[in-house]
Protein backbone atom coordinates (compact mmCIF):
# COMPACT_ATOMS: atom_id res chain seq x y z
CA UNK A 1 27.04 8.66 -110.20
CA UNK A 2 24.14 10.96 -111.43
CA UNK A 3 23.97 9.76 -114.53
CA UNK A 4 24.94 13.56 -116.21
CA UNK A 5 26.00 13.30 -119.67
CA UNK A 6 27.90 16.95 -119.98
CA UNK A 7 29.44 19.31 -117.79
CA UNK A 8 30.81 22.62 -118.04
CA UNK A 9 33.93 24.72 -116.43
CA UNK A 10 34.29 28.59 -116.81
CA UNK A 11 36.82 30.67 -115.27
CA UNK A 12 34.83 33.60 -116.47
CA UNK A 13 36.60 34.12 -119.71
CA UNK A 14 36.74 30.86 -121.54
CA UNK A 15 34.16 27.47 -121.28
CA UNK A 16 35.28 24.03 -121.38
CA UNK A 17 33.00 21.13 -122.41
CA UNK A 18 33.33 18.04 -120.81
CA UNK A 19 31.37 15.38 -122.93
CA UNK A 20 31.15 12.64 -121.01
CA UNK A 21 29.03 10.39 -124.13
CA UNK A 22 32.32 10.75 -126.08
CA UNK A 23 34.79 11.50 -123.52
CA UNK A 24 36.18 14.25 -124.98
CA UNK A 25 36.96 18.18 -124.07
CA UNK A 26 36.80 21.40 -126.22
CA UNK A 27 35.86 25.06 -126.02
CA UNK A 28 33.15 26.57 -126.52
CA UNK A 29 31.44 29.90 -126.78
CA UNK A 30 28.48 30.31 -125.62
CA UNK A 31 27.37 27.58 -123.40
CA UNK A 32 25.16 25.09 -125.56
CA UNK A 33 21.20 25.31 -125.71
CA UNK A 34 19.21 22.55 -122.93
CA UNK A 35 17.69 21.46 -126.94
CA UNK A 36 21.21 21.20 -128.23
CA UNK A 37 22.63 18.94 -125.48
CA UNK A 38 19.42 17.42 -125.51
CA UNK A 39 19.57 16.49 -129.75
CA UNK A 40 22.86 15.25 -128.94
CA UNK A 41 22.37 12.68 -126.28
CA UNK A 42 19.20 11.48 -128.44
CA UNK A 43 21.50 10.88 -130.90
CA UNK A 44 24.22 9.18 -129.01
CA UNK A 45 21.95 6.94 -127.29
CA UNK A 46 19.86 6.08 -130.21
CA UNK A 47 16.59 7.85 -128.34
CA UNK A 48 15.39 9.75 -131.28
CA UNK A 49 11.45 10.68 -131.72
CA UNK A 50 8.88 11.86 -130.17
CA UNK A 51 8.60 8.67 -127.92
CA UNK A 52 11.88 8.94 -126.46
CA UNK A 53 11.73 12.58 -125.70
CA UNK A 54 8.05 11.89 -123.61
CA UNK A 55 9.61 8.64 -121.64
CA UNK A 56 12.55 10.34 -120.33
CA UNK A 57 11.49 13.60 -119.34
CA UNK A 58 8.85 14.81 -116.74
CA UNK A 59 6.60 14.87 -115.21
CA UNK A 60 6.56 12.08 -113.04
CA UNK A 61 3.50 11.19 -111.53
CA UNK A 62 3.95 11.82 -107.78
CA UNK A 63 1.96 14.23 -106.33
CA UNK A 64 3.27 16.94 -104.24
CA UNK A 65 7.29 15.42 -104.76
CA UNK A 66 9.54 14.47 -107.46
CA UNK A 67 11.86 11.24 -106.93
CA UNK A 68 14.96 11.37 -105.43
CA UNK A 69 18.00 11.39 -107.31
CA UNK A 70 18.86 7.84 -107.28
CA UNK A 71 15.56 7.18 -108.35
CA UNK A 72 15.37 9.19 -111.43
CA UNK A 73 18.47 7.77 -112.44
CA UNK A 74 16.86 3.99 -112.11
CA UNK A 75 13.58 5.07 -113.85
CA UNK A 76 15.86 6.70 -116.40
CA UNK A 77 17.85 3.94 -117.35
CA UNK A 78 15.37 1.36 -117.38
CA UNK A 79 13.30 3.05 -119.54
CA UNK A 80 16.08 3.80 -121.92
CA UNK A 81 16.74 0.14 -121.76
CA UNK A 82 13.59 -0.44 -123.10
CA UNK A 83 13.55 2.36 -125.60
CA UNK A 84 17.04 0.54 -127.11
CA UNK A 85 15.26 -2.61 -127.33
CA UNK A 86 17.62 -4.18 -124.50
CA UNK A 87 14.84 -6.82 -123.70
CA UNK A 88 16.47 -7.85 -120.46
CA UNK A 89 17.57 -5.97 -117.63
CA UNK A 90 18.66 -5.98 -113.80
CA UNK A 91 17.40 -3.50 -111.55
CA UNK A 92 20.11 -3.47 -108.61
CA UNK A 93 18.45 -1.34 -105.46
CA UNK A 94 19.56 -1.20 -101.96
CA UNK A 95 16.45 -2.42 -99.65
CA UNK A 96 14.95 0.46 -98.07
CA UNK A 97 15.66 2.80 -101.54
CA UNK A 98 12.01 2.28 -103.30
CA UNK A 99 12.00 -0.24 -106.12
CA UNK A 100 7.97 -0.10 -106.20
CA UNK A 101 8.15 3.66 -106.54
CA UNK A 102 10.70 3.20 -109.15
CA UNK A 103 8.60 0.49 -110.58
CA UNK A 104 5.44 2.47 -110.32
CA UNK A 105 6.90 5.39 -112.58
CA UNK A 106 8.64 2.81 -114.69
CA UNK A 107 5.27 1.19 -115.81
CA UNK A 108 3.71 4.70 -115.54
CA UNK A 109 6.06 6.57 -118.48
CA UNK A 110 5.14 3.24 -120.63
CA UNK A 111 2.01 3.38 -120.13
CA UNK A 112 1.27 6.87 -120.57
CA UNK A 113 3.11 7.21 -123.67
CA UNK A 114 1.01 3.99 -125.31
CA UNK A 115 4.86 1.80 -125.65
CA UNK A 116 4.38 -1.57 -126.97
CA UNK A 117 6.55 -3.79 -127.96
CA UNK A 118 4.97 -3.87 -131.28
CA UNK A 119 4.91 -0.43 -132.09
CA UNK A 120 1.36 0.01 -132.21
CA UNK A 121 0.25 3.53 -131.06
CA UNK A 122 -3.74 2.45 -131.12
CA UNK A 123 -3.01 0.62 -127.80
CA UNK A 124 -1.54 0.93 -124.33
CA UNK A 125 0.95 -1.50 -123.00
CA UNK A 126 -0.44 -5.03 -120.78
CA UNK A 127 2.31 -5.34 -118.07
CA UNK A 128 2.69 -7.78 -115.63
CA UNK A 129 4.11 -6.95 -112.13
CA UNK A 130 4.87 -10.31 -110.23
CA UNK A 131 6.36 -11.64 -107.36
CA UNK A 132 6.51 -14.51 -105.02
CA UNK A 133 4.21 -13.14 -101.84
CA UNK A 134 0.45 -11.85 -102.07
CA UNK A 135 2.12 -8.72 -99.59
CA UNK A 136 4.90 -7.84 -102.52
CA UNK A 137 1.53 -7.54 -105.12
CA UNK A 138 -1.31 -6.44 -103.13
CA UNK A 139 0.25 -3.58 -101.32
CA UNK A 140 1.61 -2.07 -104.80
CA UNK A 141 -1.42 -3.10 -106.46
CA UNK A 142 -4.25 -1.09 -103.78
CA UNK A 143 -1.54 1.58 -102.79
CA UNK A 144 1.24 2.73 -105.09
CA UNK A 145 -0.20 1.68 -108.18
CA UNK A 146 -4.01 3.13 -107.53
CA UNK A 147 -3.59 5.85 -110.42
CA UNK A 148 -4.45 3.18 -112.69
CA UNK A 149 -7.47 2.96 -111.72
CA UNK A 150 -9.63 0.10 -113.77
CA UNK A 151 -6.91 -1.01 -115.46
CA UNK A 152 -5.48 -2.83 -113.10
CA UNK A 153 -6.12 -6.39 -112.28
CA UNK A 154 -4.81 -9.36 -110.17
CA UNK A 155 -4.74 -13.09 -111.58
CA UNK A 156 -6.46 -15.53 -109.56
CA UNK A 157 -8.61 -17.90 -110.51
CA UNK A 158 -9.50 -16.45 -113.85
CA UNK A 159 -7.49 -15.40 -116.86
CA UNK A 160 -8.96 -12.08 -117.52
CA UNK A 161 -7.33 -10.61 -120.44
CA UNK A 162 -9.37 -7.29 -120.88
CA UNK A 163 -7.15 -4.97 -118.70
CA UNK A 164 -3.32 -3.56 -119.13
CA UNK A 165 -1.98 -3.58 -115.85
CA UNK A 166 -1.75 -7.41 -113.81
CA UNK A 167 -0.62 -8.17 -110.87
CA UNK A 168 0.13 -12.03 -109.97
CA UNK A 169 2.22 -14.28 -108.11
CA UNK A 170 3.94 -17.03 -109.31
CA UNK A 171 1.87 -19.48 -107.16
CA UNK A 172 -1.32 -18.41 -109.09
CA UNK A 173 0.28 -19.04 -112.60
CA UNK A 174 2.40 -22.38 -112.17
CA UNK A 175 1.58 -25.71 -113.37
CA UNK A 176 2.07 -28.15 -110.66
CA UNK A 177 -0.17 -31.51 -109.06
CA UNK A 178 -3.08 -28.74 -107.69
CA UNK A 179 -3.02 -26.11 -110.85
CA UNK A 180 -2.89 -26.35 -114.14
CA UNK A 181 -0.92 -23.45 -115.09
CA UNK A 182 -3.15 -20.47 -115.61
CA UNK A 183 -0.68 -18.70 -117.08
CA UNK A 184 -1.02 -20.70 -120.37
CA UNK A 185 -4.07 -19.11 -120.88
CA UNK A 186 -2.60 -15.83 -122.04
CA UNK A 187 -0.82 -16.05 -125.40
CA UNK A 188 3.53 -16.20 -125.41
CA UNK A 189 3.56 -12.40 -126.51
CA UNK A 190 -0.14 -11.30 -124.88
CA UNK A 191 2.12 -8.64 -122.34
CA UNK A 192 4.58 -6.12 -123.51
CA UNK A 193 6.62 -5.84 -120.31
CA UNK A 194 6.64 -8.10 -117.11
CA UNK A 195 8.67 -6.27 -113.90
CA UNK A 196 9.77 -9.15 -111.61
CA UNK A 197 10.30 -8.13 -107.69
CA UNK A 198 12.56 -9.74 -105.94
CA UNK A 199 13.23 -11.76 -108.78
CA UNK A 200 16.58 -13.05 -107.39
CA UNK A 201 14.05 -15.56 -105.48
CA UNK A 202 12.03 -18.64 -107.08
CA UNK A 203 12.99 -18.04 -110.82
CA UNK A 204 16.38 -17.80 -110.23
CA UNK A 205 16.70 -21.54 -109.64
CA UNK A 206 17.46 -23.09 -112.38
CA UNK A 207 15.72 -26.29 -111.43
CA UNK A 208 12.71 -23.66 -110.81
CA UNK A 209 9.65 -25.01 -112.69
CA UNK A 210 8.48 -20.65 -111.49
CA UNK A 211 11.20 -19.97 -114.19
CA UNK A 212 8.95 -22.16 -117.16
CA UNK A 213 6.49 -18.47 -116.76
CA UNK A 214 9.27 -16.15 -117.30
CA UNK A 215 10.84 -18.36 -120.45
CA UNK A 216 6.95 -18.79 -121.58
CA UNK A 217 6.82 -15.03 -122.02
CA UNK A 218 9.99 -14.98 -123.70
CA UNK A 219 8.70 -12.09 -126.33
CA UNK A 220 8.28 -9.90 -123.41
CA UNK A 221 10.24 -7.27 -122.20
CA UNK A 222 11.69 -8.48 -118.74
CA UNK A 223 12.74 -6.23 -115.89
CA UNK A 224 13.88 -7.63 -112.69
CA UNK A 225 14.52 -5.77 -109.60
CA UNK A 226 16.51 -6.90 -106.65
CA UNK A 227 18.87 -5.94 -103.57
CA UNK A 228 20.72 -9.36 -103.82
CA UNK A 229 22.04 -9.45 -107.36
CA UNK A 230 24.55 -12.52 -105.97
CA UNK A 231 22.39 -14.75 -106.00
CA UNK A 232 21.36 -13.76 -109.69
CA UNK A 233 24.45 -14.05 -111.45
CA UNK A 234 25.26 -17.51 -109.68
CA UNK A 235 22.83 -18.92 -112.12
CA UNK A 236 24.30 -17.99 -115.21
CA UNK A 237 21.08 -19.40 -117.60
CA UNK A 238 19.00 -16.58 -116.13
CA UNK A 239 18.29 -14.02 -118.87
CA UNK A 240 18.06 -10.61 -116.21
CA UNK A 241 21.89 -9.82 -116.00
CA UNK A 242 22.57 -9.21 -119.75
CA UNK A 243 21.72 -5.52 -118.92
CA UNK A 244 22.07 -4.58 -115.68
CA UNK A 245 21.16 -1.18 -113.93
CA UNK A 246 23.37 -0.98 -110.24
CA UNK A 247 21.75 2.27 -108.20
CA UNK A 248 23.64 3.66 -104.92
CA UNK A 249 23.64 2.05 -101.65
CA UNK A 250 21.04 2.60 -99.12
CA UNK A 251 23.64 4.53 -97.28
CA UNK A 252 25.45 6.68 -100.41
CA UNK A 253 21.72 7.56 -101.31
CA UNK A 254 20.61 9.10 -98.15
């Protein structure tokens, strides 16, 4: 449930290893270095380099507090997703347990640590947060989000393409008898990562012509968060539950 990879039992005279990446138990003598356990789950999980080491460890940027357990494990694993080039997950969150936080640091390790998905260290990651409701962008966007400073931006009217962190809701980008689908504007691969909230809403319709922006941006990495996975994997075309990430009821995690 907390996501620990090794544990240890002493009865004051011996130490037994409980590896829980291999499932297997042994002795040992003395207790293994934080670097050594460390190396190893690198290893196991395929998170080797300097990159890996800098997205999964602090600090997280919350002033004052660190997230609660269940949210370190979320911004954990979905970054690790990411980092083993799973290109689609599911972000399962009890409402009330603080996807946009988790979201926040999420895009915040990325785009501290310059990720892209093409590997290029001269330049920061362009991620697009979207949802279905002004509320679910511009709150996050003025609010949670204000440590970006300049770089973020919300779609409109325009196609702006000179900052890394956009905001938009699916309204502003469709193509339908009043818009002509801003969101062609922007090049298939022209963001690294797109975070969808609520995404079990809209694009999860198959008949959704919302979904046409997701399977546009195909090349992106796509993360969608939700507290109503059912209605998800009813629609078994949609691309979000090939990896997905359940966290702890509302009620387990408080």
């Amino acid at each position: 449930m907390l996501g620990l990879k090794f544990a240890f039992s002493t009865n004051g005279k011996g130490i037994i290893e409980h590896d829980y990446l291999t499932g297997k138990e042994r002795e040992v003598d003395p207790f293994p270095s934080a670097d050594e356990l460390w190396q190893r789950i690198q290893k196991a999980e395929g998170l080797e380099g300097k990159i890996g080491k800098s997205l999964l460890t602090p600090p997280h940027h919350i002033p004052g507090k660190v997230p609660r357990y269940y949210q370190e494990i979320a911004i954990n694993r979905a970054v690790q997703a990411v980092l083993q080039g799973k290109r689609r997950s599911l972000l399962t969150m009890a409402t009330g347990t603080g996807k946009t936080l988790v979201a926040f640091q999420i895009i915040w390790k990325l785009w501290s640590a310059r990720w892209n998905r093409t590997g290029d260290s001269t330049r920061k990651p362009r991620i697009l947060y979207l949802s279905d409701r002004n509320i679910l962008i511009d709150k996050p966007k003025d609010i949670e989000f204000a440590p970006f400073g300049d770089a973020r931006h919300k779609i409109a009217r325009d196609a702006v393409k000179s900052r890394e962190v956009y905001f938009a809701i699916y309204q502003s980008l469709a193509k339908d008898e009043r818009r002509p689908g801003l969101y062609r504007e922007y090049s298939r691969d022209f963001f690294d990562l797109i975070v969808v909230d609520e995404c079990h809403r809209g694009s999860a319709r198959d008949e959704s012509n919302w979904r046409e922006i997701l399977e546009y941006f195909e090349p992106a990495y796509q993360l969608g968060m939700t507290a109503t996975p059912t209605l998800i994997t009813e629609s078994p075309s949609l691309g979000f539950p090939t990896f997905s990430m359940s966290l702890p009821s509302r009620t387990t995690a408080t």
